[in-house]
C-alpha atoms as a PDB file:
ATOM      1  CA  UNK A   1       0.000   0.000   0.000  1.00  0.00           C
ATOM      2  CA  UNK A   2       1.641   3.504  -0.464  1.00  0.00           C
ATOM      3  CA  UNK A   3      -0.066   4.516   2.334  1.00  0.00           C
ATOM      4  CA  UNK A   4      -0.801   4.073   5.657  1.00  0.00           C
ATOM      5  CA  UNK A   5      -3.177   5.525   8.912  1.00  0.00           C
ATOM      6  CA  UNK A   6      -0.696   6.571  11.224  1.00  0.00           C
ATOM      7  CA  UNK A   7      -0.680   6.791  15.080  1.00  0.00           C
ATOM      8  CA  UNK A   8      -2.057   9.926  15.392  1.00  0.00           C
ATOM      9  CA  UNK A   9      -4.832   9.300  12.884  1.00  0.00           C
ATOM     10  CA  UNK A  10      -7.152   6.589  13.538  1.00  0.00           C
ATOM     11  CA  UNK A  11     -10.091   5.594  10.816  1.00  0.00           C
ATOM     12  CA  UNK A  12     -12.946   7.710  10.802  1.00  0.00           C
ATOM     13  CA  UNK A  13     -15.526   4.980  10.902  1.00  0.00           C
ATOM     14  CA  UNK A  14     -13.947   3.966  14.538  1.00  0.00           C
ATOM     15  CA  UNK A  15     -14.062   6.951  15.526  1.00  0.00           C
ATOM     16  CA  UNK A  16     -17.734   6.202  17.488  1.00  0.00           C
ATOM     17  CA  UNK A  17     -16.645   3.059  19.065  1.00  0.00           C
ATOM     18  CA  UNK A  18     -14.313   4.711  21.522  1.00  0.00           C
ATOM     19  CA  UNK A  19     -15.606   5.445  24.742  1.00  0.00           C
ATOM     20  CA  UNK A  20     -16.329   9.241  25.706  1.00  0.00           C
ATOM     21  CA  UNK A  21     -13.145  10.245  27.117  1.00  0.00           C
ATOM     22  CA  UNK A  22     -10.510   8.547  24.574  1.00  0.00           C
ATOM     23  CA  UNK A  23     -12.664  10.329  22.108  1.00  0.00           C
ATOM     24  CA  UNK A  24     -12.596  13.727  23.877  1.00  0.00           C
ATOM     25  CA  UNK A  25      -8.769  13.692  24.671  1.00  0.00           C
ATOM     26  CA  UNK A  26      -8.597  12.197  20.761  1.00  0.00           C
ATOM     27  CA  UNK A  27     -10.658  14.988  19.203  1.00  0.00           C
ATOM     28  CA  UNK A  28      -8.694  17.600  21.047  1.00  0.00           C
ATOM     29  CA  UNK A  29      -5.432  17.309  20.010  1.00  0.00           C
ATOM     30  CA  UNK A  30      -5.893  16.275  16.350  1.00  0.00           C
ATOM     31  CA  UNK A  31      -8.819  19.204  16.216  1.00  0.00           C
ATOM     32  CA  UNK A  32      -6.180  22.006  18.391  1.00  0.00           C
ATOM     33  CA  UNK A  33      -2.709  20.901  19.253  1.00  0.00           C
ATOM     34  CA  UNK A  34      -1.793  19.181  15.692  1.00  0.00           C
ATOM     35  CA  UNK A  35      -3.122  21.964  13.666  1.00  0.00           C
ATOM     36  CA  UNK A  36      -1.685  24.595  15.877  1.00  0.00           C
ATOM     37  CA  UNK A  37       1.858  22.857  15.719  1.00  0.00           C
ATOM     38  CA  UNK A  38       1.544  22.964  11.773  1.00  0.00           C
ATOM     39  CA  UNK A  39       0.502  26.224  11.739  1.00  0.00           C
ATOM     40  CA  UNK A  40       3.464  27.562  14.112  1.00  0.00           C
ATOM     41  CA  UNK A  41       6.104  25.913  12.409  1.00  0.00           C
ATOM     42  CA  UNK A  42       5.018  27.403   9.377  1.00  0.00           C
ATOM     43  CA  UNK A  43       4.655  30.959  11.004  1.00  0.00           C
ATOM     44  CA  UNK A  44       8.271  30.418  12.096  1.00  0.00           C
ATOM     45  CA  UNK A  45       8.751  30.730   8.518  1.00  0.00           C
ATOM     46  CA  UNK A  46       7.065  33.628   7.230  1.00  0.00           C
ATOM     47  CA  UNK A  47       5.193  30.876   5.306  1.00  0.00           C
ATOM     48  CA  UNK A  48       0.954  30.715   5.740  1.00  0.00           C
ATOM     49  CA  UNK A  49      -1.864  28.409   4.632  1.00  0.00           C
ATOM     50  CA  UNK A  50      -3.760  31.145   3.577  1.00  0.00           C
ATOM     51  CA  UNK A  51      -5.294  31.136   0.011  1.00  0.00           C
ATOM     52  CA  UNK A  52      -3.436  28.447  -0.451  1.00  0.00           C
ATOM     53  CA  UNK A  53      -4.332  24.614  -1.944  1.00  0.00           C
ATOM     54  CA  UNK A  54      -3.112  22.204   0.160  1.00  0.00           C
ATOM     55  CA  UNK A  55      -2.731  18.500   0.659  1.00  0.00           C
ATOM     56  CA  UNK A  56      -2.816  15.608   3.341  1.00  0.00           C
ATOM     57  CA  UNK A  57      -0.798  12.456   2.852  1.00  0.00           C
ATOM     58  CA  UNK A  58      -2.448  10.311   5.102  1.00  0.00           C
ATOM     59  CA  UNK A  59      -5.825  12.084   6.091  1.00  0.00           C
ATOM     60  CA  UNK A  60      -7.038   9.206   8.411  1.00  0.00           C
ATOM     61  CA  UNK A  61     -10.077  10.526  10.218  1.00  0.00           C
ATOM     62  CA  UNK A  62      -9.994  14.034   8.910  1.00  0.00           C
ATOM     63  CA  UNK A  63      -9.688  15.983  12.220  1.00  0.00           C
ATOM     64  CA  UNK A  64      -6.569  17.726  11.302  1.00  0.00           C
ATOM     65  CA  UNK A  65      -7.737  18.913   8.672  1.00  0.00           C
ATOM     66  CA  UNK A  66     -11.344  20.129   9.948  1.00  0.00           C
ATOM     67  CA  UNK A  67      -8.855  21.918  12.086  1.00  0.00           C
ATOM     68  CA  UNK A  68      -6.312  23.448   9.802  1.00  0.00           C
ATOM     69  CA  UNK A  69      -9.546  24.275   8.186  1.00  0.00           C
ATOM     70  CA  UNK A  70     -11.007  26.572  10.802  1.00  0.00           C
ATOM     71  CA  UNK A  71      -7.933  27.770  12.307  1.00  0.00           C
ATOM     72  CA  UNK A  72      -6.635  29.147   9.251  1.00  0.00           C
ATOM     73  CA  UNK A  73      -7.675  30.150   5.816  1.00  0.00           C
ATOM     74  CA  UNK A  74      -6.325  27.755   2.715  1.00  0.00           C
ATOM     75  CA  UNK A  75      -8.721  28.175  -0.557  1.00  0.00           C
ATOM     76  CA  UNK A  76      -8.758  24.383  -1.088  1.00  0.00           C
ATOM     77  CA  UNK A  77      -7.673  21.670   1.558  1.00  0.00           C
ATOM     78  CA  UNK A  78      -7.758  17.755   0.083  1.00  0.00           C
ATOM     79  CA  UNK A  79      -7.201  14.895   1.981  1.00  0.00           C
ATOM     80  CA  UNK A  80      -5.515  11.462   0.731  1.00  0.00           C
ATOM     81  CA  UNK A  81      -5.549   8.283   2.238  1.00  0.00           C
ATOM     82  CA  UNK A  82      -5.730   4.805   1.231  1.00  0.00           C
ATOM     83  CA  UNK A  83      -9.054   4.522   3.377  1.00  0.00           C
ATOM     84  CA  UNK A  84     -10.942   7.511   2.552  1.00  0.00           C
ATOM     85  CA  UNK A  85     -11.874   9.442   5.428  1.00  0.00           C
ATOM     86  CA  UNK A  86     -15.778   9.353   6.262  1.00  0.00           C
ATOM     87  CA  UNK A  87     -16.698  12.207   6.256  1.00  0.00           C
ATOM     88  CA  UNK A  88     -20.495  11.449   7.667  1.00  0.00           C
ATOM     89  CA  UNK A  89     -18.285   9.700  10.897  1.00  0.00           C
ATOM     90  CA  UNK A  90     -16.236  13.317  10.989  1.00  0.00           C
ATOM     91  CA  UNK A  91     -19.439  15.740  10.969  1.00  0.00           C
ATOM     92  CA  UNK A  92     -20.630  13.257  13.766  1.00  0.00           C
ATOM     93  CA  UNK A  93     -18.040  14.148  16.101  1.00  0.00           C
ATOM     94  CA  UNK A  94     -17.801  17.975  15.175  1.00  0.00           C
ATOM     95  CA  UNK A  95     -21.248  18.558  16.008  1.00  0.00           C
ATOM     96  CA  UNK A  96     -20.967  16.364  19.091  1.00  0.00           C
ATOM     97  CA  UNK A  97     -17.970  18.456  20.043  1.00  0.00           C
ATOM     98  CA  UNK A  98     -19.965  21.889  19.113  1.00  0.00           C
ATOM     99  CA  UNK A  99     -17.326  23.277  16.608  1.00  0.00           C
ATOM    100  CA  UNK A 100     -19.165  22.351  13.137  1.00  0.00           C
ATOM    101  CA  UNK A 101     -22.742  22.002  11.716  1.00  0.00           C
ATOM    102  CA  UNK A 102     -21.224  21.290   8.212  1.00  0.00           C
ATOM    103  CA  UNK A 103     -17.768  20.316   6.800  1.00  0.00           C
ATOM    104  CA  UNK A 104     -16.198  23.509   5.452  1.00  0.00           C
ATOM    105  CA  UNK A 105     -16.505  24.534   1.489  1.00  0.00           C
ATOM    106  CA  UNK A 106     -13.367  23.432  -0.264  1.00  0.00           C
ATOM    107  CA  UNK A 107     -12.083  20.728   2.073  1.00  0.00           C
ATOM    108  CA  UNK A 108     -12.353  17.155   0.012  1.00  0.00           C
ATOM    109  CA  UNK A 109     -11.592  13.519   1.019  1.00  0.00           C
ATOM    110  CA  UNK A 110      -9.867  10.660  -1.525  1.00  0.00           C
ATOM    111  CA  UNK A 111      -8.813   7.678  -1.506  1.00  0.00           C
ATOM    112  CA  UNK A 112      -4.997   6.731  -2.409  1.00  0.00           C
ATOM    113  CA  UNK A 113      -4.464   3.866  -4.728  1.00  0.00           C
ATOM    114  CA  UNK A 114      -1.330   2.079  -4.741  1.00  0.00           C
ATOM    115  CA  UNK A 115       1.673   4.705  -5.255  1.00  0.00           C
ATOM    116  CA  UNK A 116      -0.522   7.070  -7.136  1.00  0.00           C
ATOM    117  CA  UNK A 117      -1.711  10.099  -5.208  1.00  0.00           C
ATOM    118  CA  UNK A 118      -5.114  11.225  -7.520  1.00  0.00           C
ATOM    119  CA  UNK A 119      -3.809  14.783  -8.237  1.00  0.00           C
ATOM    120  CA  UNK A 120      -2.457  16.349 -11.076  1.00  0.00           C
ATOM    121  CA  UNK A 121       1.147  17.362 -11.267  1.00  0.00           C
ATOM    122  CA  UNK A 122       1.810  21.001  -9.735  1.00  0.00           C
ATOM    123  CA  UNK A 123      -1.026  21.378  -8.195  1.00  0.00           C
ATOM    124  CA  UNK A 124      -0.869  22.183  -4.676  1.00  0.00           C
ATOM    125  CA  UNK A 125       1.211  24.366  -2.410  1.00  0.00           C
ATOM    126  CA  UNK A 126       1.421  22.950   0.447  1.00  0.00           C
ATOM    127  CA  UNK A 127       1.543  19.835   1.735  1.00  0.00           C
ATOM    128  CA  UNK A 128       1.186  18.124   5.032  1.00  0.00           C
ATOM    129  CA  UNK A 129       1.604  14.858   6.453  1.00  0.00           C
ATOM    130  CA  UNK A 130       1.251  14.345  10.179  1.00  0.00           C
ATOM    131  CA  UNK A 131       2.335  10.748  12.026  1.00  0.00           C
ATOM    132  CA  UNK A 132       2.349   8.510   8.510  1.00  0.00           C
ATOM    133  CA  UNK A 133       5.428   8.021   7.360  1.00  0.00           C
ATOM    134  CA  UNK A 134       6.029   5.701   9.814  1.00  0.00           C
ATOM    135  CA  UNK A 135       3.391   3.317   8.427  1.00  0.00           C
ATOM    136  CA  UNK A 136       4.252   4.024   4.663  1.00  0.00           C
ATOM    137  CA  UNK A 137       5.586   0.909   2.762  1.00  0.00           C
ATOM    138  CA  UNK A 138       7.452   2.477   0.083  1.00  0.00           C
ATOM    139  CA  UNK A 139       8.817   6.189   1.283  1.00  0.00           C
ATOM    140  CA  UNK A 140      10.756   6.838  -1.672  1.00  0.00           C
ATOM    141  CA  UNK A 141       7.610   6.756  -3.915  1.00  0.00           C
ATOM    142  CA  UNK A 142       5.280   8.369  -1.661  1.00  0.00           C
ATOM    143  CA  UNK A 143       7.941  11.465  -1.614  1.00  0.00           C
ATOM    144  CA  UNK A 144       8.228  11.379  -5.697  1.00  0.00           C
ATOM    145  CA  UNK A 145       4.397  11.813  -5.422  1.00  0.00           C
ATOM    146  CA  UNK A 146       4.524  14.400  -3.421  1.00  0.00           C
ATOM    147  CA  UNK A 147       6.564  16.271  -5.324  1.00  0.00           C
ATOM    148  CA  UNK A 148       5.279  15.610  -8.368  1.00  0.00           C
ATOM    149  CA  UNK A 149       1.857  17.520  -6.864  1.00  0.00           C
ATOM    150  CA  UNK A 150       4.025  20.042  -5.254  1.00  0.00           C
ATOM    151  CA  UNK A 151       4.590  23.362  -7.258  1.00  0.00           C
ATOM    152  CA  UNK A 152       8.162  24.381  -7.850  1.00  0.00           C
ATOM    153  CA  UNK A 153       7.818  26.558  -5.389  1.00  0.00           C
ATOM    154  CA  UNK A 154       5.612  24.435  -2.817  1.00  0.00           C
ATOM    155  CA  UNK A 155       6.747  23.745   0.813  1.00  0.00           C
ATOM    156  CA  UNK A 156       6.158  20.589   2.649  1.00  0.00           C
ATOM    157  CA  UNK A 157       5.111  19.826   6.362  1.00  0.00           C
ATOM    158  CA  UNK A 158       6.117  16.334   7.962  1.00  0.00           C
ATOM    159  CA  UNK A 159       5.717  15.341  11.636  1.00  0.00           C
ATOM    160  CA  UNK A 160       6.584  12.031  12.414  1.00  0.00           C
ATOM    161  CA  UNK A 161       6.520  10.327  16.034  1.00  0.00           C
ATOM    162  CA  UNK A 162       7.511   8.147  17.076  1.00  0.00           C
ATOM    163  CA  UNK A 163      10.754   6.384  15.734  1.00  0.00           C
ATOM    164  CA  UNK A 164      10.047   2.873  16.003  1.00  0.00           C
ATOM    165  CA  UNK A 165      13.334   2.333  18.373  1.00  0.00           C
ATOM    166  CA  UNK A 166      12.443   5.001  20.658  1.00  0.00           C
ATOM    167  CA  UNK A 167      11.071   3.873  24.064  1.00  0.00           C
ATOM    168  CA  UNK A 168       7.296   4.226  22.590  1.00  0.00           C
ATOM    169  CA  UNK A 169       8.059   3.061  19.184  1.00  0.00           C
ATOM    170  CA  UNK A 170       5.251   0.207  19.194  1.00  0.00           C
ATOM    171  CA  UNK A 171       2.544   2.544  19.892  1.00  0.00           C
ATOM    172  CA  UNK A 172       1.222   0.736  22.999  1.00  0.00           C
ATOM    173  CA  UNK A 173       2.236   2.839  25.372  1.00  0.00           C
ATOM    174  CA  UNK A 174      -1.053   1.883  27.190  1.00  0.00           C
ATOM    175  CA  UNK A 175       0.053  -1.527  27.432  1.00  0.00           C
ATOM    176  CA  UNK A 176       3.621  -0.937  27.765  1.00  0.00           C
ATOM    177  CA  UNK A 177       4.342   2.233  29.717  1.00  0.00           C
ATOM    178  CA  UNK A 178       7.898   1.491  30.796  1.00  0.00           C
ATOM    179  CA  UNK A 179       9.011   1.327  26.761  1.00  0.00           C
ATOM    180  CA  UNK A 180      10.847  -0.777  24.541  1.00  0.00           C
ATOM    181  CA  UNK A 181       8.512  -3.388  23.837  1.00  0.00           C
ATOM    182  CA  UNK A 182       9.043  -3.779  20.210  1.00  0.00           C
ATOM    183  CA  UNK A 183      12.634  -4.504  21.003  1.00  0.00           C
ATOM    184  CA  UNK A 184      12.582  -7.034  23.530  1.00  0.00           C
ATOM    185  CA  UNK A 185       9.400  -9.102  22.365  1.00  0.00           C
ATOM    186  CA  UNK A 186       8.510 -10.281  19.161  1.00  0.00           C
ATOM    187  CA  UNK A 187       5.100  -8.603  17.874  1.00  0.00           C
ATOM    188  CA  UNK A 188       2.903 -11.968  18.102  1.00  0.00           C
ATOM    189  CA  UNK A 189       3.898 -11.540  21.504  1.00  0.00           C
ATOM    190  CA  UNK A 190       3.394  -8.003  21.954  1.00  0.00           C
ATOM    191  CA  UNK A 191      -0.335  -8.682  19.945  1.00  0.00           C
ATOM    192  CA  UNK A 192      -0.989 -11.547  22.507  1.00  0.00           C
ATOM    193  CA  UNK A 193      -0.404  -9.183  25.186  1.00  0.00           C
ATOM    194  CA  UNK A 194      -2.471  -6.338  24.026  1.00  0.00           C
ATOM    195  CA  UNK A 195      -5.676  -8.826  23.446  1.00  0.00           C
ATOM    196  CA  UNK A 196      -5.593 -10.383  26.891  1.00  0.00           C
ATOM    197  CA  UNK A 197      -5.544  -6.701  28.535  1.00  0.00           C
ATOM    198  CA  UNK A 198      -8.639  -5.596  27.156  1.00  0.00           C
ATOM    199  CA  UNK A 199      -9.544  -3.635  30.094  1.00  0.00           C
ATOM    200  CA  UNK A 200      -6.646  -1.132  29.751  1.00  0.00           C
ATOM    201  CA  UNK A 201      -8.405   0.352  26.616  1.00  0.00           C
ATOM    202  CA  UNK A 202     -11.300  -0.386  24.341  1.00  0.00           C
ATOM    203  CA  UNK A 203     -11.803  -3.324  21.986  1.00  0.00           C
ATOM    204  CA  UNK A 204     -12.055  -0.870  19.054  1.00  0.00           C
ATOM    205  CA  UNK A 205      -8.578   0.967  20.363  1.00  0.00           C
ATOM    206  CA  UNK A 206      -7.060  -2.375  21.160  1.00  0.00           C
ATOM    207  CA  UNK A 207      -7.764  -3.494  17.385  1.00  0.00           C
ATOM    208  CA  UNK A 208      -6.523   0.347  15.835  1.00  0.00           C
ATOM    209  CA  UNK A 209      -2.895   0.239  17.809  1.00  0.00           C
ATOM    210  CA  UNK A 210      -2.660  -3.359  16.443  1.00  0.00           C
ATOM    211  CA  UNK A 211      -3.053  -2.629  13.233  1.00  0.00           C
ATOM    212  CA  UNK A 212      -0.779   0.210  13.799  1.00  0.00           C
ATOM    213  CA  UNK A 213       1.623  -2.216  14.748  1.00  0.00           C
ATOM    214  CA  UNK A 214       1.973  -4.882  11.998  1.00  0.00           C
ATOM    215  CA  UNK A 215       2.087  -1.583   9.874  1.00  0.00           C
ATOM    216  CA  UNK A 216       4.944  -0.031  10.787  1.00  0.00           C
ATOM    217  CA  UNK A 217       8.166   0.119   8.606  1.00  0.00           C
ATOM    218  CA  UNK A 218      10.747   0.960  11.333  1.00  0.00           C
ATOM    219  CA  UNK A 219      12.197   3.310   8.974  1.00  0.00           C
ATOM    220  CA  UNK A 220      14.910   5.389  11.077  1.00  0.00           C
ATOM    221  CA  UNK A 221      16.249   9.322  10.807  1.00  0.00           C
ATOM    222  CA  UNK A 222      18.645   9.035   8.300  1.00  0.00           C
ATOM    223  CA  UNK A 223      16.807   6.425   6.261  1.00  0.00           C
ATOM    224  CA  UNK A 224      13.896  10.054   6.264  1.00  0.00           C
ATOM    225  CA  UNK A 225      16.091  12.077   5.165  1.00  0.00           C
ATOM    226  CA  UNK A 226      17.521   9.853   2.330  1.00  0.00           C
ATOM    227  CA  UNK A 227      13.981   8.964   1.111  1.00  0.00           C
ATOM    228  CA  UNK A 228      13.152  12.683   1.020  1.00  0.00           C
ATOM    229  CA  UNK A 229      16.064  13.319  -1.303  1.00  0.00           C
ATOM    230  CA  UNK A 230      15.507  10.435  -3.446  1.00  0.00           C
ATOM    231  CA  UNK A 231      12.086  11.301  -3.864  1.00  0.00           C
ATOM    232  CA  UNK A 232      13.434  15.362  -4.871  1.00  0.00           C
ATOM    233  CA  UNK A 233      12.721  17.215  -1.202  1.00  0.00           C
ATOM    234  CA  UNK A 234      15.295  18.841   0.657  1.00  0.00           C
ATOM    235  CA  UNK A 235      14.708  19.236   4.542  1.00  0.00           C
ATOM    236  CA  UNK A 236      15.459  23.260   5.300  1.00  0.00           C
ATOM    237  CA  UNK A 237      13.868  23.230   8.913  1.00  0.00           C
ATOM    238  CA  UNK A 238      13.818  20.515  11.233  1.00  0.00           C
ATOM    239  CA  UNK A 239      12.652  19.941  15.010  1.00  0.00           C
ATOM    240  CA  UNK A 240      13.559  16.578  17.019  1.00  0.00           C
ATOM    241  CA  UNK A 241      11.555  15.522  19.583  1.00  0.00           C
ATOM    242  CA  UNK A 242      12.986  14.176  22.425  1.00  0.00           C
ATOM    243  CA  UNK A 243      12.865  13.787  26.095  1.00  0.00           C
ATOM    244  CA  UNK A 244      15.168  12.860  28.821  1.00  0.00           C
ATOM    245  CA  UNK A 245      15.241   8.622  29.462  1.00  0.00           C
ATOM    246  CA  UNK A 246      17.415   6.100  30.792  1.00  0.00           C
ATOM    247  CA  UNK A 247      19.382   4.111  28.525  1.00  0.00           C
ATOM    248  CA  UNK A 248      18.031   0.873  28.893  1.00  0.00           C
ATOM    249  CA  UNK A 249      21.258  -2.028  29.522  1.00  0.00           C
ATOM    250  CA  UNK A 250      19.922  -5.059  27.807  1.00  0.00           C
ATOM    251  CA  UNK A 251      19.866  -2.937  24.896  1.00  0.00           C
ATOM    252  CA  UNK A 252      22.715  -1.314  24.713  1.00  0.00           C
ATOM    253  CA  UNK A 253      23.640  -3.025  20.989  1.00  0.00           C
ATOM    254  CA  UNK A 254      21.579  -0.310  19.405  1.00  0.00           C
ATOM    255  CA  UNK A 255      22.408   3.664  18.712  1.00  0.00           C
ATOM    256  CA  UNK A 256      21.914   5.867  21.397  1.00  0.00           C
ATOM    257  CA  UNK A 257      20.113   8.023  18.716  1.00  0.00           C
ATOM    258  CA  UNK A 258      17.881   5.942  17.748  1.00  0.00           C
ATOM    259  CA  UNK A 259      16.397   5.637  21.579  1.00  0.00           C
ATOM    260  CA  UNK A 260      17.122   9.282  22.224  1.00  0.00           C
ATOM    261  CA  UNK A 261      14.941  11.012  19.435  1.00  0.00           C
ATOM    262  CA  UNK A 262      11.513   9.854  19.143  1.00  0.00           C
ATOM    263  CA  UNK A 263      10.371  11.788  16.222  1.00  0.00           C
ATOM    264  CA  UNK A 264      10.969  14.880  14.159  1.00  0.00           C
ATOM    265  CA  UNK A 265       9.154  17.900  12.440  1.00  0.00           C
ATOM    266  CA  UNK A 266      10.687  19.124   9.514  1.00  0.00           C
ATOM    267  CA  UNK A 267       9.796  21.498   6.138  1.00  0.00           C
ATOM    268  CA  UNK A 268      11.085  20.524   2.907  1.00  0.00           C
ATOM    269  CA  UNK A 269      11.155  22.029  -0.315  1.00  0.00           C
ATOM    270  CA  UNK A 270      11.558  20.499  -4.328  1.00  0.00           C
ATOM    271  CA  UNK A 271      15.151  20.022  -5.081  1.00  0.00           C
END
């Protein structure tokens, strides 16, 4: 697939199955904090979304972009994703959370085939992608999409978190708060583990952080940045996000970068 839901998007059609306050806590920071971040480290730029077309590689449930939507002011906003967002499920929880009667004019939902984003070349200006790259198969070809729908002089937005050999990397840190999981068991253990504990989370967030699991490509920093280049993007801003840990010692075979930064945001522009 050339592309998949990451962590911090979950499908809009389970979006109802999670009990009141995972969805509350959910809706929040995809419908706030995420758009807020994108909007920032664009600001930081003297770069804006406004009148602008943009795109989302890797929509997921739409929130994001219902935010980016309302917080700012592009002319066109179209999100891509292999499972099209539902966009009945997203008006569902906007007008539960009293912040939309109607999806906005000019923001659109498609679905991705295989390594083929449906857009024609040059045709957007900016373009986002928020906690997917993690999950994406085939990076290289998922950046020479993007920039073949990226104008010449188009900027691109990518937040990804987390690595997948940082502490949380698994992204079951409701199961497995003290980190490292996906290094020390194999994942049909780690899966075993997560369906016997039912009571830690829901059944329908049980099955999404699963699937989230068997997804992920364990791609690390450097092997970003050289899939951005191959694909024709050069990084010209980047953020790492980290936190203070202790070094685990039964691991102590692996880099100390690869535990110590557990994500990155970065902007990057056509070569």
């Amino acid at each position: 697939m050339l592309l998949e839901v990451g962590k911090n998007q979950v499908s809009a059609s389970h979006l109802t199955d999670l009990n009141q306050d995972e969805l509350d806590h959910w809706f929040r920071e995809h419908y706030e904090d995420a758009p807020r971040q994108i909007i920032n480290f664009f600001d930081d730029e003297a770069l804006s979304f406004a009148g602008a077309r943009v795109a989302d590689i890797g929509s997921g449930d739409g929130i994001i972009d219902l935010g980016l939507m309302h917080q700012t002011a592009p002319d066109y906003l179209a999100g891509f994703d292999i499972h099209r967002t539902d966009e009945a499920a997203l008006l569902e929880v906007a007008r539960a959370a009293g912040v939309a009667e109607a999806l906005p004019d000019g923001l659109e939902f498609f679905e991705c085939e295989d390594r083929l984003i449906p857009a024609e070349d040059d045709s957007f200006d900016r373009v986002i992608s928020w906690s997917t790259f993690e999950h994406v198969k085939d990076p290289v070809a998922v950046v020479r999409e993007i920039r073949r729908i990226l104008r010449p002089t188009g900027v691109m937005f990518l937040q990804l978190y987390p690595f997948f050999r940082s502490a949380h990397g698994s992204h079951l840190w409701t199961w497995f708060p003290e980190g490292f999981a996906q290094l020390r068991m194999t994942r049909e253990e780690i899966e075993a583990r997560v369906r016997e504990e039912p009571d830690r989370s829901s059944a329908a967030w049980a099955h999404e952080r699963v699937e989230d699991l068997r997804s992920l490509n364990e791609i690390t920093l450097d092997e970003l940045q050289d899939a951005l280049y191959q694909g024709g993007l050069t990084v010209t801003k980047v953020e790492l996000l980290t936190s203070p840990l202790h070094l685990p010692l039964d691991l102590q075979q692996y880099r100390i970068a690869d535990f110590a930064i557990s994500g990155i945001k970065l902007v990057a522009v056509p070569l």
